[in-house]
N, C-alpha and C. Protein backbone atom coordinates (compact mmCIF):
# COMPACT_ATOMS: atom_id res chain seq x y z
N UNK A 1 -15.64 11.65 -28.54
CA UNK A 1 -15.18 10.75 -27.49
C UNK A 1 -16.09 9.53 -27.43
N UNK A 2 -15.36 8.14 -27.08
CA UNK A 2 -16.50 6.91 -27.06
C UNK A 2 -16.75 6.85 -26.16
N UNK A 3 -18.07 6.25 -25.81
CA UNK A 3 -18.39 6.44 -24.52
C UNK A 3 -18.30 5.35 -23.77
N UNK A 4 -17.82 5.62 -22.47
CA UNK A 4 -17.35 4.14 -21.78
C UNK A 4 -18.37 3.56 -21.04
N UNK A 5 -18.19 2.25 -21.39
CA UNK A 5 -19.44 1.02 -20.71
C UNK A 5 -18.62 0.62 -19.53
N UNK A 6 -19.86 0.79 -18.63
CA UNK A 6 -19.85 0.39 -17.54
C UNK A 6 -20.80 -0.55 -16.86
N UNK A 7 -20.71 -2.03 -16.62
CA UNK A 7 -22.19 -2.52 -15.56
C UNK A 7 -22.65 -2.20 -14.31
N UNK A 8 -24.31 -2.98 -14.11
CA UNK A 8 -24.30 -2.48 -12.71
C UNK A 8 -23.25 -3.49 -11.90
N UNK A 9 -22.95 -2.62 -10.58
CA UNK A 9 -22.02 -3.33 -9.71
C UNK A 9 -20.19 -2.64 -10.10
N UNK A 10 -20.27 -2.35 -11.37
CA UNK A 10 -19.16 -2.20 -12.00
C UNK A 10 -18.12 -1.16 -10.87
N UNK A 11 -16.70 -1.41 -11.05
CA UNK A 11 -16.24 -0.05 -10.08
C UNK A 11 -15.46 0.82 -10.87
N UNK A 12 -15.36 2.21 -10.81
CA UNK A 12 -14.12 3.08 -11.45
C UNK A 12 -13.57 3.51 -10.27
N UNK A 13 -12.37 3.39 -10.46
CA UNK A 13 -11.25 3.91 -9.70
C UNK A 13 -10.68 4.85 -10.20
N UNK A 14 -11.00 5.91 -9.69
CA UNK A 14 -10.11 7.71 -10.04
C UNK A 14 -9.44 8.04 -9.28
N UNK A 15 -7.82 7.45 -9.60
CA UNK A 15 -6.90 7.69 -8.60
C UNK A 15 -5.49 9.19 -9.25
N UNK A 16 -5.07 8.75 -8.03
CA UNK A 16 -3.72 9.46 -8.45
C UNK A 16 -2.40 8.99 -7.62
N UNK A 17 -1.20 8.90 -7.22
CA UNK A 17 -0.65 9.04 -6.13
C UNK A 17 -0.91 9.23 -4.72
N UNK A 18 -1.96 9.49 -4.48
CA UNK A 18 -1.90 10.49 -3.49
C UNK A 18 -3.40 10.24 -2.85
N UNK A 19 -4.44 10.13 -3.81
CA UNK A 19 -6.01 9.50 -2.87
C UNK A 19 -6.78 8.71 -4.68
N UNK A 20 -7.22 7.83 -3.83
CA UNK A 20 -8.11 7.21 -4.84
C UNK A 20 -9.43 7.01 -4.30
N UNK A 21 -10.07 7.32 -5.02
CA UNK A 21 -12.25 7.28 -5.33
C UNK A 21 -12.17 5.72 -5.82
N UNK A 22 -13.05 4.71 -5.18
CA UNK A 22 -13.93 4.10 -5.41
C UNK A 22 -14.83 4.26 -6.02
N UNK A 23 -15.44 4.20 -7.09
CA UNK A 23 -16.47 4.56 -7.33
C UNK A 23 -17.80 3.41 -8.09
N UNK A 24 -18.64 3.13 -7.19
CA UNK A 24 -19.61 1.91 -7.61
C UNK A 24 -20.73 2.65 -8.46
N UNK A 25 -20.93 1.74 -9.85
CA UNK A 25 -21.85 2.19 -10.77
C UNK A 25 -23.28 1.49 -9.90
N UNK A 26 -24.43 2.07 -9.15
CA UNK A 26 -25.62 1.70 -8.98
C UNK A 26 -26.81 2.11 -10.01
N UNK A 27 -25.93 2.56 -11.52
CA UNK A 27 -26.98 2.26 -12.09
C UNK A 27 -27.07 1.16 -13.27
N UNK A 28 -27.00 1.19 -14.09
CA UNK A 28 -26.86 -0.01 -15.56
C UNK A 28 -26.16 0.91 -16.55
N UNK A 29 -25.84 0.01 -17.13
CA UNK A 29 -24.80 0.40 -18.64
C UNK A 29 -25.86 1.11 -19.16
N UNK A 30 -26.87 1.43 -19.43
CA UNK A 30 -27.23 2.70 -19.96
C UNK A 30 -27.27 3.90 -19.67
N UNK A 31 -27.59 3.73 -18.31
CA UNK A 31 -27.58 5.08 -17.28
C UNK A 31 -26.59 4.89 -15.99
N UNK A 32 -25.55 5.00 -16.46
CA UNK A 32 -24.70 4.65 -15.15
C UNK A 32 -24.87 6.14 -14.18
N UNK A 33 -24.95 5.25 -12.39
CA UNK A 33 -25.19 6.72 -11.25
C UNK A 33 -23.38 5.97 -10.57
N UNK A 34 -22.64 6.59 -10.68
CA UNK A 34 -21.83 6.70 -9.65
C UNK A 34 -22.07 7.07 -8.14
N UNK A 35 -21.79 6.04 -7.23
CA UNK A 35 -22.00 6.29 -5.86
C UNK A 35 -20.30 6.10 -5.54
N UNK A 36 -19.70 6.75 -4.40
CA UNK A 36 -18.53 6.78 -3.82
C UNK A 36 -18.80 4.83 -2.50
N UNK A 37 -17.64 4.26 -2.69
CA UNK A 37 -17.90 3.00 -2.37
C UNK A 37 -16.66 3.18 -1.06
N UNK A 38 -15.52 3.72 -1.85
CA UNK A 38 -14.35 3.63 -0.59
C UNK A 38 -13.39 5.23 -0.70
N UNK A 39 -12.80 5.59 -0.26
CA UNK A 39 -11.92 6.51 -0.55
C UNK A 39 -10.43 6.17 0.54
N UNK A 40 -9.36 6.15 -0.38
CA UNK A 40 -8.46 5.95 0.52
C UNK A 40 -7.15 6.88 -0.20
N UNK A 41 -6.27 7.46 0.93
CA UNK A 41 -5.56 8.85 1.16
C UNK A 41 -4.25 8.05 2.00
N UNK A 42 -3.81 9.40 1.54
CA UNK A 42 -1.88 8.93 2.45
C UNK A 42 -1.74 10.53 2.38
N UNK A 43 -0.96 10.74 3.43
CA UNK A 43 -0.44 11.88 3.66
C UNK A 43 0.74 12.63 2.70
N UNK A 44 0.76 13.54 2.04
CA UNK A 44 1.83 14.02 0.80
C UNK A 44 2.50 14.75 1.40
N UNK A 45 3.81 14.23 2.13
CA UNK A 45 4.49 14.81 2.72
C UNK A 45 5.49 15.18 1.70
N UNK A 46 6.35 16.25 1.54
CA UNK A 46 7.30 16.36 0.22
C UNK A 46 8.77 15.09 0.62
N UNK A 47 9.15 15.49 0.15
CA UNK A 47 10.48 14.27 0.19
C UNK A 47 11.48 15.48 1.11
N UNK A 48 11.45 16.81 0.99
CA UNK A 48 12.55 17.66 1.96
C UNK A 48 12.10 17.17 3.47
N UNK A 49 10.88 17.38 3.88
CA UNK A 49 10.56 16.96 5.21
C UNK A 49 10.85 15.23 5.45
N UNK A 50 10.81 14.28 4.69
CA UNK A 50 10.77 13.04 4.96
C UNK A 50 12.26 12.37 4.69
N UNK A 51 12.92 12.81 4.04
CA UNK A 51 14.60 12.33 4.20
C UNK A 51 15.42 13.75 4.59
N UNK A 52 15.79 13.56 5.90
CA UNK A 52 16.72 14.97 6.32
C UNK A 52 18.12 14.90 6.04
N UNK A 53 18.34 13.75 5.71
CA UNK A 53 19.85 13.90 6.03
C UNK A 53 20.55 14.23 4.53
N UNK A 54 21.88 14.67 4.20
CA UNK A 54 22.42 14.98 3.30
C UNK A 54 22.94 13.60 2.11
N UNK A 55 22.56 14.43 0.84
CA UNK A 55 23.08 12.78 0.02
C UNK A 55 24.47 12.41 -0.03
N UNK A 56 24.39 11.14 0.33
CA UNK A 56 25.54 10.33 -0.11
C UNK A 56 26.64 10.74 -0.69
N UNK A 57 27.30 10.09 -0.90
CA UNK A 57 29.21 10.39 -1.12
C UNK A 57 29.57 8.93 -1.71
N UNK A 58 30.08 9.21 -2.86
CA UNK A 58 30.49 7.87 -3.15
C UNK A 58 32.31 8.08 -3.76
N UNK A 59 33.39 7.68 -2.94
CA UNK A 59 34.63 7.63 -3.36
C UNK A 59 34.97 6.33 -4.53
N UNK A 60 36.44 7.08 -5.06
CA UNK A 60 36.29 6.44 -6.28
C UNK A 60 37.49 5.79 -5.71
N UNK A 61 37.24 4.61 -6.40
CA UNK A 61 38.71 3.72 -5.92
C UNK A 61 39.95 3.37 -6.13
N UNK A 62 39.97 4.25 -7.24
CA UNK A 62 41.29 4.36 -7.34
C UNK A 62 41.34 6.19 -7.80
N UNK A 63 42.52 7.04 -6.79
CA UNK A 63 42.81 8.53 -7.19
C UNK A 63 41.55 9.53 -5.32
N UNK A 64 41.12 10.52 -6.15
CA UNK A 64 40.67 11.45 -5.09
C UNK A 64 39.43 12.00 -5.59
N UNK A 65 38.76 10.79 -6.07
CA UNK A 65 37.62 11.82 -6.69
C UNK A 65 36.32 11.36 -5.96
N UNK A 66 35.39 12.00 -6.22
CA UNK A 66 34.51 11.92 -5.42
C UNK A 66 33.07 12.27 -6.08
N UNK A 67 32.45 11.79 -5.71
CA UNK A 67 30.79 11.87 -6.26
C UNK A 67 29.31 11.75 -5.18
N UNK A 68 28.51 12.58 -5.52
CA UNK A 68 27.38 12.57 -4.90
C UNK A 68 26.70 11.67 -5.30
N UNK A 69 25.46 11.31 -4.12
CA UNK A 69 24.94 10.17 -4.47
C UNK A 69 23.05 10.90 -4.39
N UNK A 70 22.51 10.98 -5.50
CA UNK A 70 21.36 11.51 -5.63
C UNK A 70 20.14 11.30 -4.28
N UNK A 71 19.47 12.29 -4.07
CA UNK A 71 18.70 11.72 -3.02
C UNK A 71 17.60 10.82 -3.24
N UNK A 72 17.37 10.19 -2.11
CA UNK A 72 16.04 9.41 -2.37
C UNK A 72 14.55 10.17 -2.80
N UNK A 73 13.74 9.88 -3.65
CA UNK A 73 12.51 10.67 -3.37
C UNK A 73 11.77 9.69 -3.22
N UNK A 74 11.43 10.26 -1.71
CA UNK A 74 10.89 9.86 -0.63
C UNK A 74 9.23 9.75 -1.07
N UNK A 75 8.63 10.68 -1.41
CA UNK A 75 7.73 11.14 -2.20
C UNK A 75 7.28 10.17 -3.37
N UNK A 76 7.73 9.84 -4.57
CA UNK A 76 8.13 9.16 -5.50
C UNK A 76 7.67 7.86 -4.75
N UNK A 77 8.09 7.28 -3.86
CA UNK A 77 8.41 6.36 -3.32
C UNK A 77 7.35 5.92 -2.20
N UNK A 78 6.36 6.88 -2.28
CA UNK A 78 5.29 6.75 -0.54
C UNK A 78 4.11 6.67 -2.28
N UNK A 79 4.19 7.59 -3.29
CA UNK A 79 2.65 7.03 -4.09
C UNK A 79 3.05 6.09 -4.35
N UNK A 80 4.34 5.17 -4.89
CA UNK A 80 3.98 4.05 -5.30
C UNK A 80 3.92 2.90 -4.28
N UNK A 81 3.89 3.04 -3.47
CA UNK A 81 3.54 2.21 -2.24
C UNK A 81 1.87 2.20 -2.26
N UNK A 82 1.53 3.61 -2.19
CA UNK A 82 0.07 3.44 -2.09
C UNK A 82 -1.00 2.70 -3.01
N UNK A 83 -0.03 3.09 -4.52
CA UNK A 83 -0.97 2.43 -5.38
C UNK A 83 -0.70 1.17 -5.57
N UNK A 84 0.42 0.34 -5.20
CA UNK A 84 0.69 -0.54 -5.38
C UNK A 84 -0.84 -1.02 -3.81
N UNK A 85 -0.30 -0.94 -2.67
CA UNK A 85 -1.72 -0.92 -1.77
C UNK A 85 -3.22 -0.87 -2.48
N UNK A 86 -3.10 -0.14 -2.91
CA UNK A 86 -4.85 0.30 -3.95
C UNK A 86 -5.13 -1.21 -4.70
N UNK A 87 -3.56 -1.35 -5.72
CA UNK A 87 -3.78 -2.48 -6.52
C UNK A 87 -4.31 -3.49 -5.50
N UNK A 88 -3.47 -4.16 -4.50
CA UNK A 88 -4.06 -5.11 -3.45
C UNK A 88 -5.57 -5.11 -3.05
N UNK A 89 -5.88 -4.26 -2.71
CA UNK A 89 -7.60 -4.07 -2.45
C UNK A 89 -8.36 -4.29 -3.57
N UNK A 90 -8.11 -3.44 -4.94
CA UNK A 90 -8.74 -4.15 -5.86
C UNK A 90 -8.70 -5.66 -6.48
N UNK A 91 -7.77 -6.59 -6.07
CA UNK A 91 -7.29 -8.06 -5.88
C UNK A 91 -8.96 -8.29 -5.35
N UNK A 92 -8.01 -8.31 -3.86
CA UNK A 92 -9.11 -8.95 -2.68
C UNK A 92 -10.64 -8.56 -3.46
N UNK A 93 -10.92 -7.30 -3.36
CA UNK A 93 -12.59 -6.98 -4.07
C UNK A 93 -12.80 -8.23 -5.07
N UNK A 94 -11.83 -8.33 -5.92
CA UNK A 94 -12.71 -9.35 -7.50
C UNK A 94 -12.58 -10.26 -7.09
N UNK A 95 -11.84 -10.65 -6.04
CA UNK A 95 -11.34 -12.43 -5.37
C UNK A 95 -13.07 -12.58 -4.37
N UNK A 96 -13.42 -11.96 -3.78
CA UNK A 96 -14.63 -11.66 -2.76
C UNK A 96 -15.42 -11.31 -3.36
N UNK A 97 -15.79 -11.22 -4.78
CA UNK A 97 -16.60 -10.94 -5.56
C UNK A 97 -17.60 -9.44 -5.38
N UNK A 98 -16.83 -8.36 -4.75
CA UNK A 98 -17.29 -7.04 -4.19
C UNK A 98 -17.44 -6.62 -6.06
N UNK A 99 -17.21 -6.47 -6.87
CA UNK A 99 -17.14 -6.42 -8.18
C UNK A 99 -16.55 -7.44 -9.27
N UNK A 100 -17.27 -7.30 -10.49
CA UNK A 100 -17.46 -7.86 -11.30
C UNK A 100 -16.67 -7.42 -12.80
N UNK A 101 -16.03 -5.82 -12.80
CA UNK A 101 -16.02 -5.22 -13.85
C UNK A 101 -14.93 -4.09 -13.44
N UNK A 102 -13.72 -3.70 -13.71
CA UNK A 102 -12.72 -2.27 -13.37
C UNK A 102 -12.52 -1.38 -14.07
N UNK A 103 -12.79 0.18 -14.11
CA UNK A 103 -12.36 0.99 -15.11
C UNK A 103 -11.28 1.93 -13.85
N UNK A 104 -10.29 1.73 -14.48
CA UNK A 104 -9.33 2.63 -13.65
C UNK A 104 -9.14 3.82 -14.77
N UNK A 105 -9.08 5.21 -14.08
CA UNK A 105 -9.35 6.31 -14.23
C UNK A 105 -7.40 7.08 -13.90
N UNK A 106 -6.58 7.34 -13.85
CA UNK A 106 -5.52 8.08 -13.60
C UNK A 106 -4.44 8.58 -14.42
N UNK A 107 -3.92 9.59 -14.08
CA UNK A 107 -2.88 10.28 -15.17
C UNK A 107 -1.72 8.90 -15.78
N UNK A 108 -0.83 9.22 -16.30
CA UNK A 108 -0.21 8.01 -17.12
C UNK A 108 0.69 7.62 -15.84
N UNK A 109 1.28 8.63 -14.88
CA UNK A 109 2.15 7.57 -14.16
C UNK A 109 1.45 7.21 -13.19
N UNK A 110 0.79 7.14 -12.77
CA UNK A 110 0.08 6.53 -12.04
C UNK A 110 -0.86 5.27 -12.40
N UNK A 111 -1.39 5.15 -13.69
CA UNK A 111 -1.45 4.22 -14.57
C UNK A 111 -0.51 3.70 -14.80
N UNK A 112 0.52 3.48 -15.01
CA UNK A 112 2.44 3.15 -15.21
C UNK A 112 2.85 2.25 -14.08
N UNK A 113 2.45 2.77 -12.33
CA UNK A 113 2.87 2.21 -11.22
C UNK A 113 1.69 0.76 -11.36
N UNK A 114 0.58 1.37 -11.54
CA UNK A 114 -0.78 0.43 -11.19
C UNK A 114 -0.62 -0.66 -12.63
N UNK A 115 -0.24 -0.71 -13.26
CA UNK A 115 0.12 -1.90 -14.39
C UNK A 115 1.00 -2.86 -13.71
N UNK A 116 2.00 -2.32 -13.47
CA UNK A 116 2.82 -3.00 -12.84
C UNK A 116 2.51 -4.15 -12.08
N UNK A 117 1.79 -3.70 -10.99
CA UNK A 117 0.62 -4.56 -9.51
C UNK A 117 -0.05 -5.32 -10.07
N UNK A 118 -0.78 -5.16 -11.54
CA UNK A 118 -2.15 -5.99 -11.83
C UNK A 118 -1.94 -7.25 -11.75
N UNK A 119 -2.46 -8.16 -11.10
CA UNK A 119 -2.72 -9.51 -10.73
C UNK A 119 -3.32 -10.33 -12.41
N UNK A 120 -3.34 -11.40 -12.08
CA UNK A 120 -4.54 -12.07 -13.19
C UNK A 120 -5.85 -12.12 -12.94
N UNK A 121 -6.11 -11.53 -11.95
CA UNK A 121 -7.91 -11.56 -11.21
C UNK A 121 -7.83 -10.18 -11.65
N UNK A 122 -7.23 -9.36 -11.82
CA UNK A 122 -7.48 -7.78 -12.19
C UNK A 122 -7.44 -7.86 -13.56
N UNK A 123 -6.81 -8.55 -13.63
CA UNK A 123 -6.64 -8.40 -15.44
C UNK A 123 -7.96 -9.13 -16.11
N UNK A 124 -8.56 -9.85 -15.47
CA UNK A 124 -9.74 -10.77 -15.93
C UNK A 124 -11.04 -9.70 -16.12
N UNK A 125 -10.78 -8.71 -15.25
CA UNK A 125 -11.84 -7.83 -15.02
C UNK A 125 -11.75 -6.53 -15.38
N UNK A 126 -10.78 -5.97 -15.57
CA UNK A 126 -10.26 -5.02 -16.06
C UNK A 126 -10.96 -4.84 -17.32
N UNK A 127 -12.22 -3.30 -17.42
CA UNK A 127 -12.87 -3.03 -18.52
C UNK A 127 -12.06 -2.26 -19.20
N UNK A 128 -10.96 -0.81 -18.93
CA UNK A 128 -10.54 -0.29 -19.54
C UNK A 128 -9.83 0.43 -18.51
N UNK A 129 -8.61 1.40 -19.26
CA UNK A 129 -8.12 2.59 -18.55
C UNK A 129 -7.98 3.39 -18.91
N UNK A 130 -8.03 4.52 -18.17
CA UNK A 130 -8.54 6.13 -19.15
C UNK A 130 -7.61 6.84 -18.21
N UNK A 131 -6.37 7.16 -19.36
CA UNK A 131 -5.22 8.03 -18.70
C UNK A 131 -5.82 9.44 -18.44
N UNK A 132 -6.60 9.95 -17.27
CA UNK A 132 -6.38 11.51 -16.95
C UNK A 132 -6.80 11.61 -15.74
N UNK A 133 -6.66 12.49 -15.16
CA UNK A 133 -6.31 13.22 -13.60
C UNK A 133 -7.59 13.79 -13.04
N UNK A 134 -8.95 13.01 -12.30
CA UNK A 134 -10.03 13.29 -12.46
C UNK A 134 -10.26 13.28 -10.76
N UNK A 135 -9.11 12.90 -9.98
CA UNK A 135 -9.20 12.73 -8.53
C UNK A 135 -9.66 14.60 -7.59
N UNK A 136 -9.76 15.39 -8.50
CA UNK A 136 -10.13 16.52 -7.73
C UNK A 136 -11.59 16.80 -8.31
N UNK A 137 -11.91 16.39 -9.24
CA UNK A 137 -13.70 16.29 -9.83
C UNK A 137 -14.78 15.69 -9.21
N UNK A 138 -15.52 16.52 -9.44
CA UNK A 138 -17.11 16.30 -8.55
C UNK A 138 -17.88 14.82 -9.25
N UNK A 139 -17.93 13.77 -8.67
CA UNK A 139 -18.75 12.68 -9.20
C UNK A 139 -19.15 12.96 -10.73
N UNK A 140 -20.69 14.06 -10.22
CA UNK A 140 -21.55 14.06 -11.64
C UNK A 140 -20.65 14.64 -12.54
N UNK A 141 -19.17 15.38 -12.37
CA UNK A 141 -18.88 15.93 -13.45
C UNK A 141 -17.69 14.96 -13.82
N UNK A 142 -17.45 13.71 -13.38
CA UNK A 142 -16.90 12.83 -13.67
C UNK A 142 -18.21 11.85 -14.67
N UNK A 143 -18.90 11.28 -14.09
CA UNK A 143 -20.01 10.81 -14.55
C UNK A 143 -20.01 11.50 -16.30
N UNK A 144 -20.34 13.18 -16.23
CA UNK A 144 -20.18 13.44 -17.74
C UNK A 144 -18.85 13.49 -18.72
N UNK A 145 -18.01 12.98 -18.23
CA UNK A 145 -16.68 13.01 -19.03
C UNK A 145 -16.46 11.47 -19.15
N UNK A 146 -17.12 10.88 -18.23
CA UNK A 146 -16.34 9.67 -18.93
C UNK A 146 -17.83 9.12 -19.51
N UNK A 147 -19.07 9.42 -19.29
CA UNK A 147 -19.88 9.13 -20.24
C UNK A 147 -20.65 9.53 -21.10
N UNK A 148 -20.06 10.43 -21.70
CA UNK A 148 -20.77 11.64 -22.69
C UNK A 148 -21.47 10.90 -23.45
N UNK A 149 -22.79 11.27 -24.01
CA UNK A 149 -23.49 10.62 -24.71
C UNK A 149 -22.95 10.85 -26.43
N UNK A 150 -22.89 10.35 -27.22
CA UNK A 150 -22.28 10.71 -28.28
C UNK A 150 -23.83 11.37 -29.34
N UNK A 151 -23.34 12.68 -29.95
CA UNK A 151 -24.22 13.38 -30.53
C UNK A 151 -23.96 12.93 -32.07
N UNK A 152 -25.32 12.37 -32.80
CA UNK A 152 -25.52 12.53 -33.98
C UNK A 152 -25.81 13.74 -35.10
């Protein structure tokens, strides 16, 4: 695995749908220390509790036929709100100069929603993205996966 550069000041973001880690490098590209900078959460309500009512009906217009109309997922629809939100904050941060450098950290769709959002101030700063699912991992054992030292 290569090992990912990070500066001081630098931020990784280890998100998912559902909560994203801030995470500020306070140490240097050789020895990076991850410190937690922000953490922000939304409630994962399923989509059965959050749309009650029955799906749609769609008649056909000419004859007696009839068709359902798929439900909303509600769910589906509250992470990408959030990360699209996440994207915004990481804006404002590189615009306010709170960082200098982005490694976003998340599984592919969630990487997928957050492409989408990227600004040209994100994209200027944007060090890399590392598709995997690291939002339930302990710092230091984040710290060793995304910076394994490479063995000769």
């Amino acid at each position: 695995m290569t090992r990912q550069k990070i500066g001081q000041g630098d931020w990784i973001v280890v998100c998912d749908g559902r909560k994203a880690l801030i995470l500020k490098n306070v140490g240097d590209e050789k020895f990076p220390n991850l410190q937690t900078a922000e953490v922000h959460e939304h409630s994962d309500e399923a989509t059965r509790t959050v749309g009650t009512d029955a799906p749609g009906r769609v008649y056909a217009s000419v004859g007696t036929a009839r068709s359902s109309v798929e439900q909303t997922d509600w769910h589906a629809d509250a992470e990408k709100k959030f990360l699209q939100a996440l994207s915004q904050r990481l804006e404002k941060a590189v615009m306010r100069g709170e960082t200098k450098g982005l490694t976003i950290v998340a599984p592919p769709r969630a990487l997928g929603v957050l492409r989408q959002s990227y600004t040209t101030q994100i994209k200027g700063v944007l060090r890399g993205e590392i598709d995997k699912d690291l939002v339930g991992v302990a710092i230091p054992d984040i710290e060793k996966r995304l910076f394994a030292r490479e063995t000769s």
